[in-house]
Protein backbone atom coordinates (compact mmCIF):
# COMPACT_ATOMS: atom_id res chain seq x y z
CA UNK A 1 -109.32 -103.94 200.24
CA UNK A 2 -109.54 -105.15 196.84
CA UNK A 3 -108.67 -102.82 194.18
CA UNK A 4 -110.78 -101.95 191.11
CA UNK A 5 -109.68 -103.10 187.72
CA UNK A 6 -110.33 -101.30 184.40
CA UNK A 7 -110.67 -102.95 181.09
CA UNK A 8 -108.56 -101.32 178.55
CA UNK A 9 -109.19 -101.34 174.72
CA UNK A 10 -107.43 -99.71 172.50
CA UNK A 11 -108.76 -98.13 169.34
CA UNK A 12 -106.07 -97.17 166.89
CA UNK A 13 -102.71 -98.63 166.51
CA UNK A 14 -99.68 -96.60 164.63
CA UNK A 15 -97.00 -97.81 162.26
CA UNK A 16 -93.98 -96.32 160.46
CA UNK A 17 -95.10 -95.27 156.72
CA UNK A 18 -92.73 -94.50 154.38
CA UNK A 19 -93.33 -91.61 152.12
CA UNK A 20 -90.89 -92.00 149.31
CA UNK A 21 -91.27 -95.36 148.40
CA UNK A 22 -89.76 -94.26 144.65
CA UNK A 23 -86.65 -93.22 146.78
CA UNK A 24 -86.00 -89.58 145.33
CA UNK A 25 -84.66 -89.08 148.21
CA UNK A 26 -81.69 -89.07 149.71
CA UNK A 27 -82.53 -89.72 153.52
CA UNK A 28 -85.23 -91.82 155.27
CA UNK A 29 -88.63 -90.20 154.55
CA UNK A 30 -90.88 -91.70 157.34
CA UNK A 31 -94.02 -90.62 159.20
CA UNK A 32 -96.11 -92.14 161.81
CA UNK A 33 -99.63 -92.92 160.67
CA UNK A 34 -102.55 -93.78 163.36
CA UNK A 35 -105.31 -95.77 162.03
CA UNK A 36 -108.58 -97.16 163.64
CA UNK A 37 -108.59 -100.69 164.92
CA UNK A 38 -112.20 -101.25 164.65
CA UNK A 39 -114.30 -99.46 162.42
CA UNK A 40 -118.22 -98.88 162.26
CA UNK A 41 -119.27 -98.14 158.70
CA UNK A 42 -121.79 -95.81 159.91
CA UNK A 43 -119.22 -93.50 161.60
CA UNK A 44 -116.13 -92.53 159.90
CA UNK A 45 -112.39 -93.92 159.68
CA UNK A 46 -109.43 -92.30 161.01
CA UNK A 47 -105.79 -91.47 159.81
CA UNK A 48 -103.62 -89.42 161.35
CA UNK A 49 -100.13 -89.04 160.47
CA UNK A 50 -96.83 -86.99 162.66
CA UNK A 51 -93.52 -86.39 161.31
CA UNK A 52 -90.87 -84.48 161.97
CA UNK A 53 -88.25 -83.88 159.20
CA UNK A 54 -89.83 -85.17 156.44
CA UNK A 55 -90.07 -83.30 152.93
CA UNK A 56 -93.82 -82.19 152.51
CA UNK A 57 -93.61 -82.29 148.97
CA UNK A 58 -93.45 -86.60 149.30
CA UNK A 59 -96.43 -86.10 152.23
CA UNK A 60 -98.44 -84.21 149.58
CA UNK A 61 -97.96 -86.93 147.20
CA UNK A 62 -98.77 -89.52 149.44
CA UNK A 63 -101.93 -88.36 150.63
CA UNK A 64 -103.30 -87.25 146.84
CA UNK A 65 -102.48 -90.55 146.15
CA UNK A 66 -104.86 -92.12 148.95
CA UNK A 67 -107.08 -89.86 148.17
CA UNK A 68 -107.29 -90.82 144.68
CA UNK A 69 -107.54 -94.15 145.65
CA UNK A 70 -110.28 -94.34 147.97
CA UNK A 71 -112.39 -92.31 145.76
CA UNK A 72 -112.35 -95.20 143.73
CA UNK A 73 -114.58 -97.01 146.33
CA UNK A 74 -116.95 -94.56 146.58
CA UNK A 75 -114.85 -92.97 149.97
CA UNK A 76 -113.68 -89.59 150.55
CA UNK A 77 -110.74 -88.46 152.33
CA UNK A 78 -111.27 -85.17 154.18
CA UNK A 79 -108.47 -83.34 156.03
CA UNK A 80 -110.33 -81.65 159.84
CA UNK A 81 -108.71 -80.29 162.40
CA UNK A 82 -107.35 -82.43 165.56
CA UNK A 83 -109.57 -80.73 167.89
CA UNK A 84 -112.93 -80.17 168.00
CA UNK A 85 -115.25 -77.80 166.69
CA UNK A 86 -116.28 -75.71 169.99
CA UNK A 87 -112.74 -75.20 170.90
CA UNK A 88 -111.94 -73.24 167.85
CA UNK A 89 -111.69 -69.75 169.51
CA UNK A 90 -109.22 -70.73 171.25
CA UNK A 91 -106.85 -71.23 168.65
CA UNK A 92 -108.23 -68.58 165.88
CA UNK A 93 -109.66 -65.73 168.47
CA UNK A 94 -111.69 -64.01 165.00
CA UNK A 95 -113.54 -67.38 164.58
CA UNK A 96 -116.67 -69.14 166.10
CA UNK A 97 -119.01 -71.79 165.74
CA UNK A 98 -122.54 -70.98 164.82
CA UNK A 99 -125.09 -72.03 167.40
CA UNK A 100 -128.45 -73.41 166.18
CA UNK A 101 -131.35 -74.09 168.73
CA UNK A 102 -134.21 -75.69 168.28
CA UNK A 103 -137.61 -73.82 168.03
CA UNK A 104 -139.40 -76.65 170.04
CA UNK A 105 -138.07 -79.28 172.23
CA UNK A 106 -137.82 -82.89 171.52
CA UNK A 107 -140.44 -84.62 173.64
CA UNK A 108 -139.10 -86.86 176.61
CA UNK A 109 -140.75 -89.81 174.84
CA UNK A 110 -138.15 -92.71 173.73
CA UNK A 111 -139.14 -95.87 172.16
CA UNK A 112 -138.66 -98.47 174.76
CA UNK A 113 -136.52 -100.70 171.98
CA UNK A 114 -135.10 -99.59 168.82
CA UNK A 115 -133.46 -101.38 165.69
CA UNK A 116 -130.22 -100.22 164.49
CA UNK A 117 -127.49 -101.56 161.97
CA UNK A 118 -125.22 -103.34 164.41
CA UNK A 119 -127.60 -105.64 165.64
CA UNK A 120 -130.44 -107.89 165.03
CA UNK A 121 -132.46 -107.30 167.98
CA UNK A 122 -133.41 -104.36 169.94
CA UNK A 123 -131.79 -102.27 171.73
CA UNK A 124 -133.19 -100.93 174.97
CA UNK A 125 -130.56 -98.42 175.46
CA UNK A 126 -131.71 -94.66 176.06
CA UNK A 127 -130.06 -91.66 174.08
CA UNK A 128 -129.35 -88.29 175.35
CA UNK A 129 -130.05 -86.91 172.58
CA UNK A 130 -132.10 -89.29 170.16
CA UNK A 131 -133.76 -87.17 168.39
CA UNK A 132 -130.47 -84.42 167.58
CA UNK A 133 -128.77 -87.52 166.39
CA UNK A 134 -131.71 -88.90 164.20
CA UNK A 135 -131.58 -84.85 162.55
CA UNK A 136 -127.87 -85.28 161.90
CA UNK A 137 -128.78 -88.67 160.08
CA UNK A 138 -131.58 -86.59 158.16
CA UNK A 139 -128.82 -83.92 157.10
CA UNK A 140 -126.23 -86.22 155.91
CA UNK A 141 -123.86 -85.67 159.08
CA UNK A 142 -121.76 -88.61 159.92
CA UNK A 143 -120.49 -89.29 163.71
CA UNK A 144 -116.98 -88.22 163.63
CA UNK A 145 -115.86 -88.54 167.18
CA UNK A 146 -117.98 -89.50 170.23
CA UNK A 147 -117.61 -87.23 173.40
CA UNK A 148 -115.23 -88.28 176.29
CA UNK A 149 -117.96 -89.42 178.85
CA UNK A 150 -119.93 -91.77 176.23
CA UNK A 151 -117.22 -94.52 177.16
CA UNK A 152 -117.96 -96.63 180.23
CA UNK A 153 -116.29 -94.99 183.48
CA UNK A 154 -114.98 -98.27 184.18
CA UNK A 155 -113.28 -99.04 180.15
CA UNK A 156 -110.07 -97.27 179.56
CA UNK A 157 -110.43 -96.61 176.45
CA UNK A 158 -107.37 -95.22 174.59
CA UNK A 159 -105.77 -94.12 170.88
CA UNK A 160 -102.52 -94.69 169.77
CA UNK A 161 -102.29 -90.89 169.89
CA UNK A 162 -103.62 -90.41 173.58
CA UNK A 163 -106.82 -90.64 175.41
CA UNK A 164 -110.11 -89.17 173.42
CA UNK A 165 -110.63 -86.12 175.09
CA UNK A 166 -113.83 -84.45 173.08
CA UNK A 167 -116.26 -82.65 175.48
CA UNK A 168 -118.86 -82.90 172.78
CA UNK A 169 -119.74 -85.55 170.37
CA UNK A 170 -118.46 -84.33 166.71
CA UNK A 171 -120.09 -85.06 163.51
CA UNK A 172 -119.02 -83.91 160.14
CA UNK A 173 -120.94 -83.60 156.74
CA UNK A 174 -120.79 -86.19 153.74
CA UNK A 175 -119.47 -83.39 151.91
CA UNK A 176 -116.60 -82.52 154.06
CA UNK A 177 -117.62 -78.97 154.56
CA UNK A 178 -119.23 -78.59 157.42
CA UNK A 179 -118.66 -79.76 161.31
CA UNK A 180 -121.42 -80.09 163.70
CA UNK A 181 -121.43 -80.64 167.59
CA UNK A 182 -124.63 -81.32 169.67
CA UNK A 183 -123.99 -79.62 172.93
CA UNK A 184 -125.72 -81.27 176.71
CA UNK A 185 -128.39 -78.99 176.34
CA UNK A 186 -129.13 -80.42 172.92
CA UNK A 187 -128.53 -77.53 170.75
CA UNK A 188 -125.75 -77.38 167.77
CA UNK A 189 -122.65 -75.69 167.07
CA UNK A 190 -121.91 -75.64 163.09
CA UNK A 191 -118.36 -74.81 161.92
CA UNK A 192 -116.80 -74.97 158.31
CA UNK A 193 -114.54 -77.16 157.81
CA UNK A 194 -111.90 -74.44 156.64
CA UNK A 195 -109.12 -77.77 156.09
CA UNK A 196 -111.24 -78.50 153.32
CA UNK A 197 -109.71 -79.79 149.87
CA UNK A 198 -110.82 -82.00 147.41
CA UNK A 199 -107.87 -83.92 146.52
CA UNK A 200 -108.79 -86.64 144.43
CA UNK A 201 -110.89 -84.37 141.89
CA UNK A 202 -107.86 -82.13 141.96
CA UNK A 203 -105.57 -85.36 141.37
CA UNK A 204 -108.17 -85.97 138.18
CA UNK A 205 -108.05 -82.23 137.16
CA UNK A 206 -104.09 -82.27 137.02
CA UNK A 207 -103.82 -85.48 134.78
CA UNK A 208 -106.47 -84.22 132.78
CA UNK A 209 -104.50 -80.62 132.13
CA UNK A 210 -101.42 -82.42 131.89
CA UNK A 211 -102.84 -84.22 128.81
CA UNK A 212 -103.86 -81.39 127.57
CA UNK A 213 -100.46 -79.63 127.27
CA UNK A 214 -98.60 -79.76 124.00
CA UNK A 215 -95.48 -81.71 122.86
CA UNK A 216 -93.73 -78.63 122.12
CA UNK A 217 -94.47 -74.76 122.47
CA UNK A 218 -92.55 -71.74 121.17
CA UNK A 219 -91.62 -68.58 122.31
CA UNK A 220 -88.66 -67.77 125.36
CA UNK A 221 -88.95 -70.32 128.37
CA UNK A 222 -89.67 -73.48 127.01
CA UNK A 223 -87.25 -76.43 125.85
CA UNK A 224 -88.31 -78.42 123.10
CA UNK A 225 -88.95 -81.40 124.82
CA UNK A 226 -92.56 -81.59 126.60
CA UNK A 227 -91.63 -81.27 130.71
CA UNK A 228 -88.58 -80.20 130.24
CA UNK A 229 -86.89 -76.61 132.18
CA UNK A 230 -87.39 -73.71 131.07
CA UNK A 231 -83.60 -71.90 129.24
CA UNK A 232 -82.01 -70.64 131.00
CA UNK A 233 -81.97 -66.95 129.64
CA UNK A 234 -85.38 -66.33 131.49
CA UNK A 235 -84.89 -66.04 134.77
CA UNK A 236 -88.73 -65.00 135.59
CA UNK A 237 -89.88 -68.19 134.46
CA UNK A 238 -90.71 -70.86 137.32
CA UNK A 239 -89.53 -74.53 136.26
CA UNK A 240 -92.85 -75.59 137.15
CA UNK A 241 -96.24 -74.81 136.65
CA UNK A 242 -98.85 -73.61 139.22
CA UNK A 243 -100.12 -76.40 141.63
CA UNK A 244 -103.32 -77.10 140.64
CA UNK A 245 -104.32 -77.75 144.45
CA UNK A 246 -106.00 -75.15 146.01
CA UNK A 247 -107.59 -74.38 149.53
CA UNK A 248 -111.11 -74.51 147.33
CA UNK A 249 -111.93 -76.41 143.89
CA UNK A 250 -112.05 -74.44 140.97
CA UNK A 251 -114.96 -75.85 139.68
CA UNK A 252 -118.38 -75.24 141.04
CA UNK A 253 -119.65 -77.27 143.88
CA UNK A 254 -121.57 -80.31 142.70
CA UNK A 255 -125.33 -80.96 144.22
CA UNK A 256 -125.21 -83.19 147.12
CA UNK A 257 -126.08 -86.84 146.43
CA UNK A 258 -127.17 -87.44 149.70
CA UNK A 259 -130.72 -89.47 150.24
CA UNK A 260 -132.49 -86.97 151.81
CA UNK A 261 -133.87 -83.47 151.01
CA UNK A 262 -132.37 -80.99 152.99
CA UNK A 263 -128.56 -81.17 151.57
CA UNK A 264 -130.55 -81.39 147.57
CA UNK A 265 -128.41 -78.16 147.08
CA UNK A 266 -124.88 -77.05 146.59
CA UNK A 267 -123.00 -78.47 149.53
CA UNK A 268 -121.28 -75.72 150.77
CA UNK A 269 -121.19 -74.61 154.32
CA UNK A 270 -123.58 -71.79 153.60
CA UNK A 271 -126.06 -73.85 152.27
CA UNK A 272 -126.02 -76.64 154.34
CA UNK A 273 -126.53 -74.46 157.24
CA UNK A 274 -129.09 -71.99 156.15
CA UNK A 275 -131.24 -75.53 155.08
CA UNK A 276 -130.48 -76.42 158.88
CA UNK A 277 -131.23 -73.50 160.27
CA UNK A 278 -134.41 -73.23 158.30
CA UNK A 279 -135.63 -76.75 159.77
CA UNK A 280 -134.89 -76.25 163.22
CA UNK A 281 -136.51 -72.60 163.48
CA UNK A 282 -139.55 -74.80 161.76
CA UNK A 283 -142.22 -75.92 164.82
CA UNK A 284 -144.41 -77.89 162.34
CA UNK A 285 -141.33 -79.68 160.62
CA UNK A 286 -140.15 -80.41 163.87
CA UNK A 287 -143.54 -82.18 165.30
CA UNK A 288 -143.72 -83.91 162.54
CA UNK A 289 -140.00 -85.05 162.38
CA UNK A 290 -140.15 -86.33 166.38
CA UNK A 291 -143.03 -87.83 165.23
CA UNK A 292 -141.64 -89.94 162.26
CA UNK A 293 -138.86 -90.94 164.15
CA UNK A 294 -140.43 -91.97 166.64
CA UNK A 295 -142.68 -94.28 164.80
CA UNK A 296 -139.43 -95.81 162.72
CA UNK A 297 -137.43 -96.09 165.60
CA UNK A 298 -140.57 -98.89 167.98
CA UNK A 299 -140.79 -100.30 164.22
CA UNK A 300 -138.16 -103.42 163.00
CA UNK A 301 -136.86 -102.47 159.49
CA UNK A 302 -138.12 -104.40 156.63
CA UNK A 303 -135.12 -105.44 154.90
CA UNK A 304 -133.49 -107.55 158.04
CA UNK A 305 -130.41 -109.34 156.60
CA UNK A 306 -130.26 -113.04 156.26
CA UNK A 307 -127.75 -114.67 158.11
């Protein structure tokens, strides 16, 4: 009897990262970052990083300072749970996702071929749910994870951190606010993304402060010299000054820049899914959505890259 082979690809690979590459400190200050082999750059990228004894001070650092630099490149880095969005009662028992259902049905009707952006021919592949992904396209919601059983049975397909074990396909909002699943009966759960923290404006708010602060100041507390400790004779007064990162900016939220009109608010979680909610309790918005797409989808786009 001839036994059945599997093809195995794996999608992440890890490495040892040092953290205190200034050396200020004493011992070896290493974590173990996973990163994404292959990357699609209409889904998003993933780092994960595990350490044990490490000083989170330098971890901080690091990750303010990738934060800062991707946002450079028009990228955000967004901090999310490891698992997904429908298990969260099981780890915070006063929390739950949100479940939006749609007021009609998607019709059965799929275009026979579709374009897409990782090929230039059609596709004759049939979606579950086409139509629930095309509305998380429409709402600025980018895939975050796929589900378990979207891999081939027969490809074992593994991360450098285990096996993908999502039961539903995850996607999470431009912003970085808000998660969304789409369930096998094609509804959604929406969570807020409660991990949340805008580093790199935070990272441009502190220098900006910093410059701010005078050479010297008077008064009990403060040395002469600008960053210097505080005397002695005070012991109320910290050495350093408040951290300027916070679970939430400061600042108010700025308007989404996102193409379409549904996220043209404040992209908080709130807002993003009341506009959601709105749209999917909307029969004639609907129709006319499943309509559009459907039309786009049988039609090749117009701006077909030259090889």
């Amino acid at each position: 009897k001839a036994s059945q082979h599997y093809l195995g690809v794996a999608l992440g690979k890890s490495l040892l990262y040092d953290v205190d590459h200034r050396k200020r400190s004493y011992r070896p200050e290493l974590i173990t970052l996973h990163y994404d082999r292959i990357h699609n750059p209409d889904n998003c990228y993933h780092i994960r990083i595990d350490w044990m004894n490490v000083t989170s001070k330098l971890i901080e650092d690091a990750i303010v300072s990738w934060a800062t630099t991707v946002e450079r490149f028009g990228l955000k880095l967004v901090e999310l749970p490891l698992a997904e969005a429908s298990t969260i009662t099981s780890m915070h028992p006063f929390r739950a996702p949100a479940l939006v259902k749609l007021a009609k049905s998607p019709p059965s009707e799929q275009p026979q071929t579709y374009f897409d952006a990782t090929s230039f021919t059609p596709q004759a592949k049939a979606e579950k749910h086409f139509y629930q992904i095309a509305m998380m396209k429409k709402f600025d919601f980018v895939l975050d994870f796929e589900a378990a059983n979207a891999f081939p049975s027969d490809v074992d397909v593994t991360y450098s951190w285990g096996k993908p074990d999502y039961k539903y396909p995850q996607y999470i909002h431009r912003s970085g606010t808000l998660l969304a699943q789409i369930t096998d009966e094609g509804n959604f759960l929406l969570l807020a993304n409660r991990l949340y923290n805008n580093r790199g404006s935070s990272a441009h708010e502190a220098s900006s402060r910093s410059e701010d602060v005078p050479a010297e100041r008077d008064g009990p507390g403060y040395s002469s010299r600008r960053g210097g400790p505080p005397h002695r004779g005070s012991p109320h007064l910290s050495p350093r000054t408040s951290p300027f990162l916070r679970p939430t900016p400061e600042t108010p939220p700025q308007p989404s820049t996102g193409p379409s009109k549904a996220t043209s608010l404040f992209a908080t979680p709130a807002n993003i899914k009341k506009q959601f909610e709105i749209f999917c309790a909307d029969v004639n918005a609907l129709e006319n959505f499943y309509a559009e797409v459907l039309s786009k989808a049988s039609t090749p786009a117009t701006n077909t890259p030259r090889l």
